[in-house]
Protein backbone atom coordinates (compact mmCIF):
# COMPACT_ATOMS: atom_id res chain seq x y z
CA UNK A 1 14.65 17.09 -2.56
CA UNK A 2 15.47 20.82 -1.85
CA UNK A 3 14.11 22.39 1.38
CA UNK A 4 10.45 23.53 0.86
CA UNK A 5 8.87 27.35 0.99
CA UNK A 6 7.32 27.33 4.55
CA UNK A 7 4.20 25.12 3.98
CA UNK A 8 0.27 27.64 4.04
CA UNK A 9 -1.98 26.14 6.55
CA UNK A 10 -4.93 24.89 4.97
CA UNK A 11 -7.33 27.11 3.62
CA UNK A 12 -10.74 27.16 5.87
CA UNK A 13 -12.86 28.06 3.43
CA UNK A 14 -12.57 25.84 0.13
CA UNK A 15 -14.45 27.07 -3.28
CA UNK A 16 -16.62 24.54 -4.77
CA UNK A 17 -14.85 21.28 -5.37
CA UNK A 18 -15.27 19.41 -8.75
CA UNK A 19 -16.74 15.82 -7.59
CA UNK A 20 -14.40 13.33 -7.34
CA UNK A 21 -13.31 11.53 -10.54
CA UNK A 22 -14.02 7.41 -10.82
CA UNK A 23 -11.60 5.64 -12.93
CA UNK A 24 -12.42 2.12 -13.62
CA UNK A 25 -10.17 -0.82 -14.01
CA UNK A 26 -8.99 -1.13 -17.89
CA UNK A 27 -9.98 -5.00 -17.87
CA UNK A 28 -12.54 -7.23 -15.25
CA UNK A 29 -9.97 -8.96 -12.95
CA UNK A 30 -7.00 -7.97 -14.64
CA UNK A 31 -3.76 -7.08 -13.05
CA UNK A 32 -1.95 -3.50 -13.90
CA UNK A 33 -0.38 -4.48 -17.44
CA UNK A 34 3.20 -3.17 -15.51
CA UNK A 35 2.20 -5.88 -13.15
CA UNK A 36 5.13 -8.64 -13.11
CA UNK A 37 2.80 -10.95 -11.95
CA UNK A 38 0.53 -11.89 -15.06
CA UNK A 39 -0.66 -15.40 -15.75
CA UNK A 40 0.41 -18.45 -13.91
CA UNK A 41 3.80 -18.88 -12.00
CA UNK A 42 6.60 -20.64 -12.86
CA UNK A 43 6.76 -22.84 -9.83
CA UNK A 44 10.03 -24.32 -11.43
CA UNK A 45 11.97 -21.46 -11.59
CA UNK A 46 10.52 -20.03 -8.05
CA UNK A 47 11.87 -23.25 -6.42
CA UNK A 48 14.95 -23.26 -8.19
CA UNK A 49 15.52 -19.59 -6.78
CA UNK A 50 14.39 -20.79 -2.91
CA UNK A 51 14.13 -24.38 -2.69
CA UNK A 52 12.52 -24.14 0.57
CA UNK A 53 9.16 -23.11 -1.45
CA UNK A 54 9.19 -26.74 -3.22
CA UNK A 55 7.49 -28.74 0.00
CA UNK A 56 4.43 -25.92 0.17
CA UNK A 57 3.58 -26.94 -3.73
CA UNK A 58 -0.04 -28.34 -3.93
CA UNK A 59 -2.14 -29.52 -6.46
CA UNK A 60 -5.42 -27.22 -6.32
CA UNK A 61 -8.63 -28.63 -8.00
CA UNK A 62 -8.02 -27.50 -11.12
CA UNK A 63 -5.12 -29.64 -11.68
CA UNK A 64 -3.13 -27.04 -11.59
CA UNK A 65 0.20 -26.02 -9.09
CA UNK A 66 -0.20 -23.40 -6.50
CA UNK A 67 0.08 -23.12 -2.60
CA UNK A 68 -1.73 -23.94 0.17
CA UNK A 69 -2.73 -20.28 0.73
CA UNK A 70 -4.14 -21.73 4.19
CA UNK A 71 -0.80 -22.31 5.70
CA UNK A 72 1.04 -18.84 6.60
CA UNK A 73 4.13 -20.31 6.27
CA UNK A 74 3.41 -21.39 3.14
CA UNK A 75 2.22 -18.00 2.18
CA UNK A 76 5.43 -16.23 3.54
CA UNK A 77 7.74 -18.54 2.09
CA UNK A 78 5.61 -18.02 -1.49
CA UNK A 79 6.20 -14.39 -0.75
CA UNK A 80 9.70 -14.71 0.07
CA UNK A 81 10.49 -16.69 -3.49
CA UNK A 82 8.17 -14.05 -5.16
CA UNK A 83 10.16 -10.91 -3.93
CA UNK A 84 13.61 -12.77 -4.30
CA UNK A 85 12.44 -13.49 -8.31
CA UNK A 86 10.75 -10.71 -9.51
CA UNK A 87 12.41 -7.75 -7.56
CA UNK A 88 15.39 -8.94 -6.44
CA UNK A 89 15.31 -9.10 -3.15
CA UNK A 90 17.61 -11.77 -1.49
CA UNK A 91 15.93 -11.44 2.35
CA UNK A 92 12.93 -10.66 3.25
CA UNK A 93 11.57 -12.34 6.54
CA UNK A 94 8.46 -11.11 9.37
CA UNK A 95 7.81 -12.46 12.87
CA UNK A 96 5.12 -14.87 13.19
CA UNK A 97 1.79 -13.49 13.19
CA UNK A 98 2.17 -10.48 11.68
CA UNK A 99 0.65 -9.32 8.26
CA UNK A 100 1.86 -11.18 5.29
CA UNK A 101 0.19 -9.30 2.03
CA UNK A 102 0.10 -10.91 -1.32
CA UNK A 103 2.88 -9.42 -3.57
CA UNK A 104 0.61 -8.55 -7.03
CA UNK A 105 -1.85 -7.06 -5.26
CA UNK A 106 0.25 -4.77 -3.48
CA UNK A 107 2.31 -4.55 -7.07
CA UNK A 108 -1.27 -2.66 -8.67
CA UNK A 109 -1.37 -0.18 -6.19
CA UNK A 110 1.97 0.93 -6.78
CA UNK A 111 1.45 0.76 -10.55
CA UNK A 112 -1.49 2.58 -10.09
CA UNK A 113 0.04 5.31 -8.00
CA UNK A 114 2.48 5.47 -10.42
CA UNK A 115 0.10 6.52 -13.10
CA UNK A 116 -1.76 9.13 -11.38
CA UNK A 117 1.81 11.12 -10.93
CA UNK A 118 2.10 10.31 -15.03
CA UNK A 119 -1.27 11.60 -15.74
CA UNK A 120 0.41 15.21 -14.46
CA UNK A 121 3.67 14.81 -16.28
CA UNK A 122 2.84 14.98 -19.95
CA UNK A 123 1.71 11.03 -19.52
CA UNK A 124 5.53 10.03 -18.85
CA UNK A 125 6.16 8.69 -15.32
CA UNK A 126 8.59 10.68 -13.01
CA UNK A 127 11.59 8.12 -11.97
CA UNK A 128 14.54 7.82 -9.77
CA UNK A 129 15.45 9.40 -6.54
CA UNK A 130 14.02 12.45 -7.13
CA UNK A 131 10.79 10.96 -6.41
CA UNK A 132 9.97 10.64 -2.35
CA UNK A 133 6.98 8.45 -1.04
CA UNK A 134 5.51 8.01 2.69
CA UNK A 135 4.18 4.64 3.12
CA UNK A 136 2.09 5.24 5.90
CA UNK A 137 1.83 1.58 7.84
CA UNK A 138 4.89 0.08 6.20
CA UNK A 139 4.18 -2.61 8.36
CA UNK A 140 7.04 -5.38 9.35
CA UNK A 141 6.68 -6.73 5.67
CA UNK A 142 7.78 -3.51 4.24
CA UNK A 143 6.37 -4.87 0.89
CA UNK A 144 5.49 -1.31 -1.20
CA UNK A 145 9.07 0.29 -0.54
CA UNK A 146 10.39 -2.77 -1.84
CA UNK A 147 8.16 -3.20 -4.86
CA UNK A 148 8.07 0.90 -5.54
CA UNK A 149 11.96 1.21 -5.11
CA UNK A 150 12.64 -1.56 -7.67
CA UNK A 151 10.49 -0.62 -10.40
CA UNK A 152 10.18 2.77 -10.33
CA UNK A 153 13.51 3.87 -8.01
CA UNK A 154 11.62 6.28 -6.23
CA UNK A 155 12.64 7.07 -2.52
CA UNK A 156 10.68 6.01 0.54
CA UNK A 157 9.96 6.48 4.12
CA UNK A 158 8.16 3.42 5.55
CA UNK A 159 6.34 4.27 9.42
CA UNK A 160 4.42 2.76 11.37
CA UNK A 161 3.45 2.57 15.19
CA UNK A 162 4.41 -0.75 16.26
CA UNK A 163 8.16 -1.89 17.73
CA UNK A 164 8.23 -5.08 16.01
CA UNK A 165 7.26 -4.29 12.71
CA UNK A 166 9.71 -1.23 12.32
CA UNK A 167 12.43 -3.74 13.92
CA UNK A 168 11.75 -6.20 10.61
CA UNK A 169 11.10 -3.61 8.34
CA UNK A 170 14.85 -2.51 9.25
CA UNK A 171 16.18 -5.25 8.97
CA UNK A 172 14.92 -5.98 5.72
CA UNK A 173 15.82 -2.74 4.51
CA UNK A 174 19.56 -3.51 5.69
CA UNK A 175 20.01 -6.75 4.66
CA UNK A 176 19.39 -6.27 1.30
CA UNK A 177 21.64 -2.87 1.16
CA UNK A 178 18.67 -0.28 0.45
CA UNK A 179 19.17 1.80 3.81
CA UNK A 180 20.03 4.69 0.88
CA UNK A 181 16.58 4.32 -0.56
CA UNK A 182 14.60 3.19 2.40
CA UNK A 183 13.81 4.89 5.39
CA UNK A 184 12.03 3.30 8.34
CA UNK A 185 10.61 6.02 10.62
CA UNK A 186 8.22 5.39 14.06
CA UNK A 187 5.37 7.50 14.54
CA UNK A 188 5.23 7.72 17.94
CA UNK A 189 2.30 9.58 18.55
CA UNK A 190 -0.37 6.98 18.65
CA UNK A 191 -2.95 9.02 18.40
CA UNK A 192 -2.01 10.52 15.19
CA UNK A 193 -1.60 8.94 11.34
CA UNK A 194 0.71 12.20 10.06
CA UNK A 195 0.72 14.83 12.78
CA UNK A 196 4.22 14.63 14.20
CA UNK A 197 5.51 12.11 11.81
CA UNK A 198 6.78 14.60 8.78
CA UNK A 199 9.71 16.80 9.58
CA UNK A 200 8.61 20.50 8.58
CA UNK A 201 10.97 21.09 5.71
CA UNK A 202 10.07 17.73 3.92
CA UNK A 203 8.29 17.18 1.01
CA UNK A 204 6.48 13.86 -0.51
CA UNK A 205 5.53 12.86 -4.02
CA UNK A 206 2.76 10.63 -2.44
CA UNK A 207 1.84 8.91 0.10
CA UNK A 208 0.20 5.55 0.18
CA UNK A 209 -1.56 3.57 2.96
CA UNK A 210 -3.43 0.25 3.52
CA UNK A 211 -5.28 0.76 6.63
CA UNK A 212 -6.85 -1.08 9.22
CA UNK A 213 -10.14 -2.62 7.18
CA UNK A 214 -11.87 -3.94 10.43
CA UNK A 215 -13.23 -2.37 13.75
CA UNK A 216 -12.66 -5.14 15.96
CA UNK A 217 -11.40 -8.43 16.25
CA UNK A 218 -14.23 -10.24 16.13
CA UNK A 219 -15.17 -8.49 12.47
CA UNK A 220 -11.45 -9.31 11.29
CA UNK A 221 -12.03 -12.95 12.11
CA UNK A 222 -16.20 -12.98 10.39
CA UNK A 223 -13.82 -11.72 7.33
CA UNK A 224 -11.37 -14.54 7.13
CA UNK A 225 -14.02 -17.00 7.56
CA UNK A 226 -15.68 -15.69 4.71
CA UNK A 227 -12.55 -15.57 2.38
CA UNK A 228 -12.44 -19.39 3.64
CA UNK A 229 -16.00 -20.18 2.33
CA UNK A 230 -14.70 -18.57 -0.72
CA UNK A 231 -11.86 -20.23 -1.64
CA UNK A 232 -13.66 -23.58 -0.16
CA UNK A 233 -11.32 -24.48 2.70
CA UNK A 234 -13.78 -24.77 4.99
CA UNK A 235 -12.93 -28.00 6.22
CA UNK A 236 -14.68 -28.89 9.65
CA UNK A 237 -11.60 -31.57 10.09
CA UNK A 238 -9.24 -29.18 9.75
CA UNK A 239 -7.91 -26.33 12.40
CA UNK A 240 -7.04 -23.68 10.05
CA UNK A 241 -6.01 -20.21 10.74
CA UNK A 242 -7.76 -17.67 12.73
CA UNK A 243 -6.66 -14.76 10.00
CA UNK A 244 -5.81 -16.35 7.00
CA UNK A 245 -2.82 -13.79 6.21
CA UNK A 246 -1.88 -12.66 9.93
CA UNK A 247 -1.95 -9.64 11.22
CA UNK A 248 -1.45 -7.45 14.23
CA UNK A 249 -4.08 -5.52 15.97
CA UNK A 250 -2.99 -2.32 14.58
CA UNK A 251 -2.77 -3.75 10.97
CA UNK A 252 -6.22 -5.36 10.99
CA UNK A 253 -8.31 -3.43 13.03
CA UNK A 254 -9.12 -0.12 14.67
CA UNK A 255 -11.89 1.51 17.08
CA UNK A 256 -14.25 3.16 14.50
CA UNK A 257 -12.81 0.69 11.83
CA UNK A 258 -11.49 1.78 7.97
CA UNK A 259 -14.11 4.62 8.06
CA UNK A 260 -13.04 6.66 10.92
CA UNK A 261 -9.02 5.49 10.15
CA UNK A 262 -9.56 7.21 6.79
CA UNK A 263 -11.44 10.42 7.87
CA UNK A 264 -8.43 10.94 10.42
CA UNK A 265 -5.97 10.68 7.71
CA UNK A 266 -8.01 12.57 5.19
CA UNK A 267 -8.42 15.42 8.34
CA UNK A 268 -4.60 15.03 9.08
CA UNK A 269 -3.41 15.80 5.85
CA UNK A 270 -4.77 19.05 5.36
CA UNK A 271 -2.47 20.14 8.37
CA UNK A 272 0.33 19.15 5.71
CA UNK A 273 -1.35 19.85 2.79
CA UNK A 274 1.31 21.69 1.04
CA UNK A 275 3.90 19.10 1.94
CA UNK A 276 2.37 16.25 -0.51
CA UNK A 277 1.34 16.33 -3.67
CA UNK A 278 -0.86 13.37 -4.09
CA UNK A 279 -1.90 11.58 -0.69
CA UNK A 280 -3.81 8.12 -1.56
CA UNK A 281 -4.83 5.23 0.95
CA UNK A 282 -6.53 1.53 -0.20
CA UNK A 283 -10.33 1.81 0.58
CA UNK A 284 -11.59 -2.21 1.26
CA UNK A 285 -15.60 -1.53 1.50
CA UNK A 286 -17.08 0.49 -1.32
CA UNK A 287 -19.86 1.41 1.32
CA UNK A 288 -17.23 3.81 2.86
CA UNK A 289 -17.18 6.06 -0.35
CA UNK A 290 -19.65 8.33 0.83
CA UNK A 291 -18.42 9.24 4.14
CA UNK A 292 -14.43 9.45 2.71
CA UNK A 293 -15.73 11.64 0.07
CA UNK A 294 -17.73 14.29 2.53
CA UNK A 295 -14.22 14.21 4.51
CA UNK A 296 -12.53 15.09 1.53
CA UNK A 297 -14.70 17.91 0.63
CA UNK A 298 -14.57 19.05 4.68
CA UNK A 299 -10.91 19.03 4.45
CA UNK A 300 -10.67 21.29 1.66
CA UNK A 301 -9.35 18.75 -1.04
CA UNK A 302 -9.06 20.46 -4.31
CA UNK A 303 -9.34 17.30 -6.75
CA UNK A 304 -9.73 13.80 -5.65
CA UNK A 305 -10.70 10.23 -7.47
CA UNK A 306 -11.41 6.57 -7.07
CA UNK A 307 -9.31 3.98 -8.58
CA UNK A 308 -10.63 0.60 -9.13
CA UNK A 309 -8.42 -2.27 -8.91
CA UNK A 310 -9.30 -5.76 -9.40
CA UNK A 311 -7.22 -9.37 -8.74
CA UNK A 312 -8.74 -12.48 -9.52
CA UNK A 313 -12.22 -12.38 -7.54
CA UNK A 314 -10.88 -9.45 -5.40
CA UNK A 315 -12.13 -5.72 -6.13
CA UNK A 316 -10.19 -3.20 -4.26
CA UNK A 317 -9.67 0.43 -4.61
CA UNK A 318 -7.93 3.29 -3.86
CA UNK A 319 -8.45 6.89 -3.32
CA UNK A 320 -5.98 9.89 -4.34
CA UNK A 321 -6.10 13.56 -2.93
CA UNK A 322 -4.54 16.88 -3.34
CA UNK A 323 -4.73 20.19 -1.61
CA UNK A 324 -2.67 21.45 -4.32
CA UNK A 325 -3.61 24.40 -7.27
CA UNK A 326 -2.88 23.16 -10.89
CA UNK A 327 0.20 25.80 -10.64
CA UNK A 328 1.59 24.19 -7.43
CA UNK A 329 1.38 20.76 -9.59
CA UNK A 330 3.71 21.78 -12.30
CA UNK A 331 5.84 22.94 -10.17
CA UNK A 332 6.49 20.09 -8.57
CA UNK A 333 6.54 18.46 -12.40
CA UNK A 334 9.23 20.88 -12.84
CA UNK A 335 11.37 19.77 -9.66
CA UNK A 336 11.34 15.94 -11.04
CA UNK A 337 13.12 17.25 -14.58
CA UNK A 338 15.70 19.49 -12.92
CA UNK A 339 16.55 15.82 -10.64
CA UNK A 340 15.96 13.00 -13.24
């Protein structure tokens, strides 16, 4: 992308803002229709593509092949035969304990995002290089570049805080020849979420961000033992796992929890407000609406809206800001023709 006009500080006085819009999902439970993931897998073909995959096969009580979604290593080696079928990607590997995310969940959010730059663009969505995204938390998995690189092209910049994670992100990134598409950058001001991270004459499409959902341990592991009640593993004869998809301090939990994570982002971006044209992060607990939304309006957002997003039982959402004027938006519109 060419070299920004020197970025406005945020204006400290914002007009009225319009409330924020509340799109639901199209369909209860229903992936994105761009979601590859519809219906039931193929186990066949997934084990025929990594073999390793067949021994984690189970018989759930519906008669019916899946995994045993209580085993990480079954759910990393699912995720590994998932990423290798669908998008193409031939390694993908994370050290133990550390956040494994299910694929077509994190698929919706970057289908999703993907719309919301479409709904400014004459309905058509911008592809290719010209588009740049921050994924804020990339996380060792390093799962939206991936997904958002092969479907849509776009560029990325994966960061995160953590030594480890940007050490597998990289090498995921390498080993399957993407280090063109996918950046890997440390923010190493822990304190912050963006301050310090962008470099001043950048310029982002969108940024995206799953955040720490819990404010301590102790809530992240209530949570898991909940989702086991759920999906009725709770097994008193069986040791099962203390966080049923890993994670890392700074990937589950923070002090303050999703609430105050979000408000600090919301409060950061307006420092780099005319950097970004849409910023976005997941939201887990509806209950934190309220509080996101009178951050949003504190910070000066001009438009912002919930998405809904549902996967099987699982209703997530996510919600999408901008600090920029309708004229600064086609603008940018204008940049992704003169690239495409």
């Amino acid at each position: 992308m060419s070299a920004p006009r020197t970025p406005r500080p945020a204006r400290k006085k914002p007009g009225p803002q319009a409330p924020a819009k509340h799109v639901e999902p199209r369909e209860k439970a229903s992936l994105h229709p761009r979601n590859r993931h519809q219906g039931r897998y193929d186990f066949a073909a997934l084990i025929k593509s990594t073999p390793e995959l067949a021994k984690f096969v189970i018989i759930n009580p519906y008669g019916k092949e899946s995994i045993d979604f209580a085993s990480p290593e079954a759910v990393r080696v699912f995720n590994r035969a998932l990423l290798k079928a669908f998008y193409g990607i031939t390694h993908w590997d994370i050290p133990a304990d550390y956040l494994c995310p299910p694929v077509p969940g994190r698929a919706d959010y970057v289908h999703f995002l993907a719309d919301l730059l479409a709904s400014g663009n004459d309905g058509m969505i911008p592809r290719g290089a010209a588009v740049k995204v921050l994924d804020v938390g990339t996380g060792a998995n390093c799962v939206y570049p991936l997904i958002g690189h092969s479907d849509y092209r776009w560029q990325f910049v994966g960061s995160d805080i953590d030594t480890t994670a940007i050490a597998s992100a990289r090498t995921i990134v390498a080993a399957n020849g993407l280090n063109k598409a996918i950046q890997i950058r440390q923010q190493t001001e822990r304190k912050h979420i963006l301050l310090g991270l962008l470099e001043s004459t950048e310029q982002f499409d969108l940024t995206m961000c799953n955040p720490p959902f819990h404010a301590s341990l102790e809530e992240a592991t209530r949570g898991s033992s909940r989702k086991w009640r759920a999906l009725g593993k709770a097994d008193p004869k069986r040791k099962l796992p203390v966080l049923n998809f890993g994670g890392q301090a700074a990937e589950l939990w923070c002090e303050g929890g999703e609430a105050r994570f979000v408000t600090q982002l919301i409060s950061e971006s307006a420092r780099v407000g005319q950097q970004v044209l849409w910023f976005s992060t997941l939201v887990s607990k509806a209950s934190n609406l309220p509080a996101i939304q009178a951050a949003l309006k504190k910070a000066g957002a001009l438009h912002s809206q919930v998405v809904e997003m549902a996967q099987g039982q699982k209703q997530s959402r996510f919600v999408a800001w901008t600090f920029q004027t309708p004229e600064h938006q086609q603008a940018w519109r204008q940049r992704w023709v003169r690239k495409d």
